[in-house]
C-alpha atoms as a PDB file:
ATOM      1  CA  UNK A   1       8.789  -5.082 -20.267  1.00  0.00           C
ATOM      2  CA  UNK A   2       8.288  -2.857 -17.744  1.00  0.00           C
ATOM      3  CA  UNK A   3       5.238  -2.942 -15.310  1.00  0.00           C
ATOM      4  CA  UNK A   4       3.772  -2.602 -11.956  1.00  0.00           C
ATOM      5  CA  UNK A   5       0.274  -4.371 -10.769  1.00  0.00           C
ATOM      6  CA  UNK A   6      -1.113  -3.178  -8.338  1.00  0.00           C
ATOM      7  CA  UNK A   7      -3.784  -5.477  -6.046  1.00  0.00           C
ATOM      8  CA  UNK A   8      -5.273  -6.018  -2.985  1.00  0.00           C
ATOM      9  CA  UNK A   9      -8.273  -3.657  -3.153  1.00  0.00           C
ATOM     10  CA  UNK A  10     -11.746  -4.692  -3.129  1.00  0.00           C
ATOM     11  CA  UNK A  11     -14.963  -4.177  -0.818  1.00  0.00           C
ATOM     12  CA  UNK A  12     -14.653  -2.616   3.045  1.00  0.00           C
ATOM     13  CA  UNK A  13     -16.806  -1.773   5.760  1.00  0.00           C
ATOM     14  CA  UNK A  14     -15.668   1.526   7.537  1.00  0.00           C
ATOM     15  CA  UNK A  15     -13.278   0.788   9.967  1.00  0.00           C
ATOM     16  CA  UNK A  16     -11.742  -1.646   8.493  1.00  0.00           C
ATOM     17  CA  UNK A  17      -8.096  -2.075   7.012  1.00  0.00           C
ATOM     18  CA  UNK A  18      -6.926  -3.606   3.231  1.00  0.00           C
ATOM     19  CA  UNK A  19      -3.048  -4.120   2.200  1.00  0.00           C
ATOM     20  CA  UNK A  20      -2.486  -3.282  -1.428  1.00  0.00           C
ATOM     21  CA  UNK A  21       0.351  -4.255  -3.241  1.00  0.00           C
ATOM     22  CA  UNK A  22       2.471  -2.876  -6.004  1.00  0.00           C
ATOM     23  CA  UNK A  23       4.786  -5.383  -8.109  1.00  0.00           C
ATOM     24  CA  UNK A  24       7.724  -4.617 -10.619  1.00  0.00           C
ATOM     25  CA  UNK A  25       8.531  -6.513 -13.301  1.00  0.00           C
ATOM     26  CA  UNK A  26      11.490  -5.259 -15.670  1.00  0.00           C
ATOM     27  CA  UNK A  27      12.642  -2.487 -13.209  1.00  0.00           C
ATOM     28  CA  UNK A  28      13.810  -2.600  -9.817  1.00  0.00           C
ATOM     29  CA  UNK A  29      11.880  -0.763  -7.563  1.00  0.00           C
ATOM     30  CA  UNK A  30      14.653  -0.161  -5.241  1.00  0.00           C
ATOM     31  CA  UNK A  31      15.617   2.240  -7.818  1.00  0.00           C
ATOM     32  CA  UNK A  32      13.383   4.518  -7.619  1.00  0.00           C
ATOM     33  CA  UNK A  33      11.054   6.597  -5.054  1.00  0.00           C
ATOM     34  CA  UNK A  34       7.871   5.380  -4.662  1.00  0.00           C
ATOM     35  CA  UNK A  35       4.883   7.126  -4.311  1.00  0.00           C
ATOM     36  CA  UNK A  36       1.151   5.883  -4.335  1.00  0.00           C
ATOM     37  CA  UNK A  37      -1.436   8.128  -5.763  1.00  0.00           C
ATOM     38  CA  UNK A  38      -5.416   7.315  -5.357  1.00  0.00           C
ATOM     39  CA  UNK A  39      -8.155   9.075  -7.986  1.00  0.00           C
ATOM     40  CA  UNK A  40     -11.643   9.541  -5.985  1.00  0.00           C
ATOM     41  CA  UNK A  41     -14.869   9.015  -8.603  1.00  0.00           C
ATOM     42  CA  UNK A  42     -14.755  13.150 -10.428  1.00  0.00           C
ATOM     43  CA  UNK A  43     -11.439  14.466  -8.541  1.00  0.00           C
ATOM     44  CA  UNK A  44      -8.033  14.675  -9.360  1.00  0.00           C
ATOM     45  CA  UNK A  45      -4.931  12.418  -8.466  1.00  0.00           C
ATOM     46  CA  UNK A  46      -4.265  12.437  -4.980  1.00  0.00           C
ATOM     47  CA  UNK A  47      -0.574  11.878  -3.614  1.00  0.00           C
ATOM     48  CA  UNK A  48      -1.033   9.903  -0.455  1.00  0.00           C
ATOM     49  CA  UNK A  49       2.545   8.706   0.300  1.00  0.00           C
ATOM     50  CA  UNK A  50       5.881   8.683  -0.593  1.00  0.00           C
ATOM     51  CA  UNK A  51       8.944   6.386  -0.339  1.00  0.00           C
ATOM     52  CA  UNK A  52      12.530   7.587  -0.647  1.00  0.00           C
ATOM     53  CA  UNK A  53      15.019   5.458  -1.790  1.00  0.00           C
ATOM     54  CA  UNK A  54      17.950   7.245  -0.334  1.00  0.00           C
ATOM     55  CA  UNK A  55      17.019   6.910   2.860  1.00  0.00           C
ATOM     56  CA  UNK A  56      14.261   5.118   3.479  1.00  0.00           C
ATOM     57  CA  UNK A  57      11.862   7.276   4.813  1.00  0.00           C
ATOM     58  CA  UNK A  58       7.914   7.844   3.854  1.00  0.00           C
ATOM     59  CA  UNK A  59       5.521  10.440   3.951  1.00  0.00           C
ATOM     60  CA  UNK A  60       2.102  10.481   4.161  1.00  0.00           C
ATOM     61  CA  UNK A  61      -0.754  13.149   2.940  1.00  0.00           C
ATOM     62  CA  UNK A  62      -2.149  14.678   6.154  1.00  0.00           C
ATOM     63  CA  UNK A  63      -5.805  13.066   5.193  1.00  0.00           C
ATOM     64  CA  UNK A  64      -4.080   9.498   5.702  1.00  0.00           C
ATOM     65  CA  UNK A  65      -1.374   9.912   8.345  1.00  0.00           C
ATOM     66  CA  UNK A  66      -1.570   7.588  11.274  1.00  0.00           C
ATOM     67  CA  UNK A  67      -3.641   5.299   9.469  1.00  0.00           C
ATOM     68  CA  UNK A  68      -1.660   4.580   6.183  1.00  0.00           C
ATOM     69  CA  UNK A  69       1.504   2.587   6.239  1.00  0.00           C
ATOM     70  CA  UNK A  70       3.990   1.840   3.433  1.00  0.00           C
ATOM     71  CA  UNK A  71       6.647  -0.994   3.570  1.00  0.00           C
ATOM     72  CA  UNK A  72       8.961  -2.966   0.752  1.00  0.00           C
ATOM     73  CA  UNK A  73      10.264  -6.403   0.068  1.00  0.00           C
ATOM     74  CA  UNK A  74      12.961  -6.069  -2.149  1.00  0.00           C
ATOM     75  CA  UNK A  75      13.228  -9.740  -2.906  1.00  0.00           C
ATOM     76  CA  UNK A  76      10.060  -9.878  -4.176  1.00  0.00           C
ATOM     77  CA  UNK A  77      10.465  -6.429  -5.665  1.00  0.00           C
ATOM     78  CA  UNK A  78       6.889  -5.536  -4.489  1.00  0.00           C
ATOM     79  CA  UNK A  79       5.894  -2.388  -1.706  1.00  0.00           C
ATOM     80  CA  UNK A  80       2.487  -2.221  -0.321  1.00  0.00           C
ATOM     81  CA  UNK A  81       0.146   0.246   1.466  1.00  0.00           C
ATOM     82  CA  UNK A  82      -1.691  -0.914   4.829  1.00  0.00           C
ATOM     83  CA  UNK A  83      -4.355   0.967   5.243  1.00  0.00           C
ATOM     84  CA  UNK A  84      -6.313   0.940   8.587  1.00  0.00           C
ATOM     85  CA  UNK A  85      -9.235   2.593  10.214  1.00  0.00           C
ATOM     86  CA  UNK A  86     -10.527   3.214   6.514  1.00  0.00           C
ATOM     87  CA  UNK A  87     -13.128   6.276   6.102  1.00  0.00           C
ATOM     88  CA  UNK A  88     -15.649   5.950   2.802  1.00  0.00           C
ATOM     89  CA  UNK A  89     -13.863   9.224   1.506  1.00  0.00           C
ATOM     90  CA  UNK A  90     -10.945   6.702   0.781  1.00  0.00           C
ATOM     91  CA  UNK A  91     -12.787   5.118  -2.233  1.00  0.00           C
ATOM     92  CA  UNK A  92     -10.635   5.481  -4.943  1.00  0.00           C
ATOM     93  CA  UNK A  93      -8.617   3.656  -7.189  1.00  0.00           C
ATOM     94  CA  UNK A  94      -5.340   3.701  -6.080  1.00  0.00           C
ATOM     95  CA  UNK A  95      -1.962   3.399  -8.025  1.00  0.00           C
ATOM     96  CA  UNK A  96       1.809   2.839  -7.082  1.00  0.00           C
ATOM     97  CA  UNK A  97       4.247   4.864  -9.482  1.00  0.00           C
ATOM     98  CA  UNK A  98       8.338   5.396  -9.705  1.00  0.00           C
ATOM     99  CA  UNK A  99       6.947   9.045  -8.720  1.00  0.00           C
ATOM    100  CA  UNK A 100       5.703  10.898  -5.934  1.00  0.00           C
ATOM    101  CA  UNK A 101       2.753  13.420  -5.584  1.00  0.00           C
ATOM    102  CA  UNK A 102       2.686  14.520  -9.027  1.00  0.00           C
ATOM    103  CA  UNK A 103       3.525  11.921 -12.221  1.00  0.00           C
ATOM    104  CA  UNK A 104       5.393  13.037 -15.623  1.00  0.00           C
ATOM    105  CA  UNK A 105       5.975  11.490 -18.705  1.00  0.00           C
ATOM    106  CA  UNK A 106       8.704   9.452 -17.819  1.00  0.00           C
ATOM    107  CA  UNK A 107       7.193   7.808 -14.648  1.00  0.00           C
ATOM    108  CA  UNK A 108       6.010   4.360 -14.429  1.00  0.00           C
ATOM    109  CA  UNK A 109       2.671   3.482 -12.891  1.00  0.00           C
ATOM    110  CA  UNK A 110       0.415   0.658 -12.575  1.00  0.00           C
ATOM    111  CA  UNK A 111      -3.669   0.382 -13.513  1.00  0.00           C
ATOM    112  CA  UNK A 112      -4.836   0.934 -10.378  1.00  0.00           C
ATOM    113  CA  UNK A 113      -6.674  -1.294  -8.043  1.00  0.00           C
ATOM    114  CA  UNK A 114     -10.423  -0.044  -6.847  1.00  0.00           C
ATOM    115  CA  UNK A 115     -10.721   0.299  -3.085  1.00  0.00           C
ATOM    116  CA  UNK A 116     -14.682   0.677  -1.803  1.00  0.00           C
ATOM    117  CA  UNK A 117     -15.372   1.461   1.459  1.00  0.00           C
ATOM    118  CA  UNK A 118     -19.096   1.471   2.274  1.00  0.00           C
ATOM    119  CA  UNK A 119     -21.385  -0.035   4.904  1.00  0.00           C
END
């Protein structure tokens, strides 16, 4: 079965940093690119990075560049998103998908994991 969980998010003062992370099961990441999207409370998707997987480079969304950092382990066939100096206009959930910046019907993605940044 294929899947991807995403987790790591929760509760953060502004300022402050969170790792999410973004496990496959039934696919190898590897794969594919990677991109991680994040849906703000009555706005659209967001693309906020994006992971090639032919040769290895990321980008970022301008609104998260410097402070947003993507990395993989493909033994544990899991990629996370270290986010630092958060702002409160980065509450959102935030997904990982076999997809970057926009997502189609044959794209895998996760549920999401709620990030909250508030004093």
């Amino acid at each position: 079965q294929v899947q991807l969980v995403e987790s790591g998010g929760g509760l953060v003062q502004p300022g402050g940093s969170l790792r999410l992370s973004c496990a496959a099961s039934g696919f190898t990441l590897d794969d594919y690119a990677i991109g991680w999207f994040r849906q703000a409370p009555g706005k659209g998707r967001e693309g906020v990075s994006c992971f090639s997987n032919r040769d290895g480079s990321t980008v970022y969304a301008d609104s998260v560049k410097g402070r947003f950092t993507f990395s993989r382990d493909n033994a544990k066939n899991t990629v996370y998103l270290r986010m630092d100096s958060l702002k409160p206009e980065a509450t959102a959930v935030y997904y990982c998908a076999t997809a970057c910046w926009e997502l189609g019907a044959g794209d895998y993605w996760g549920q999401g994991t709620q990030v909250t940044v508030s004093s």
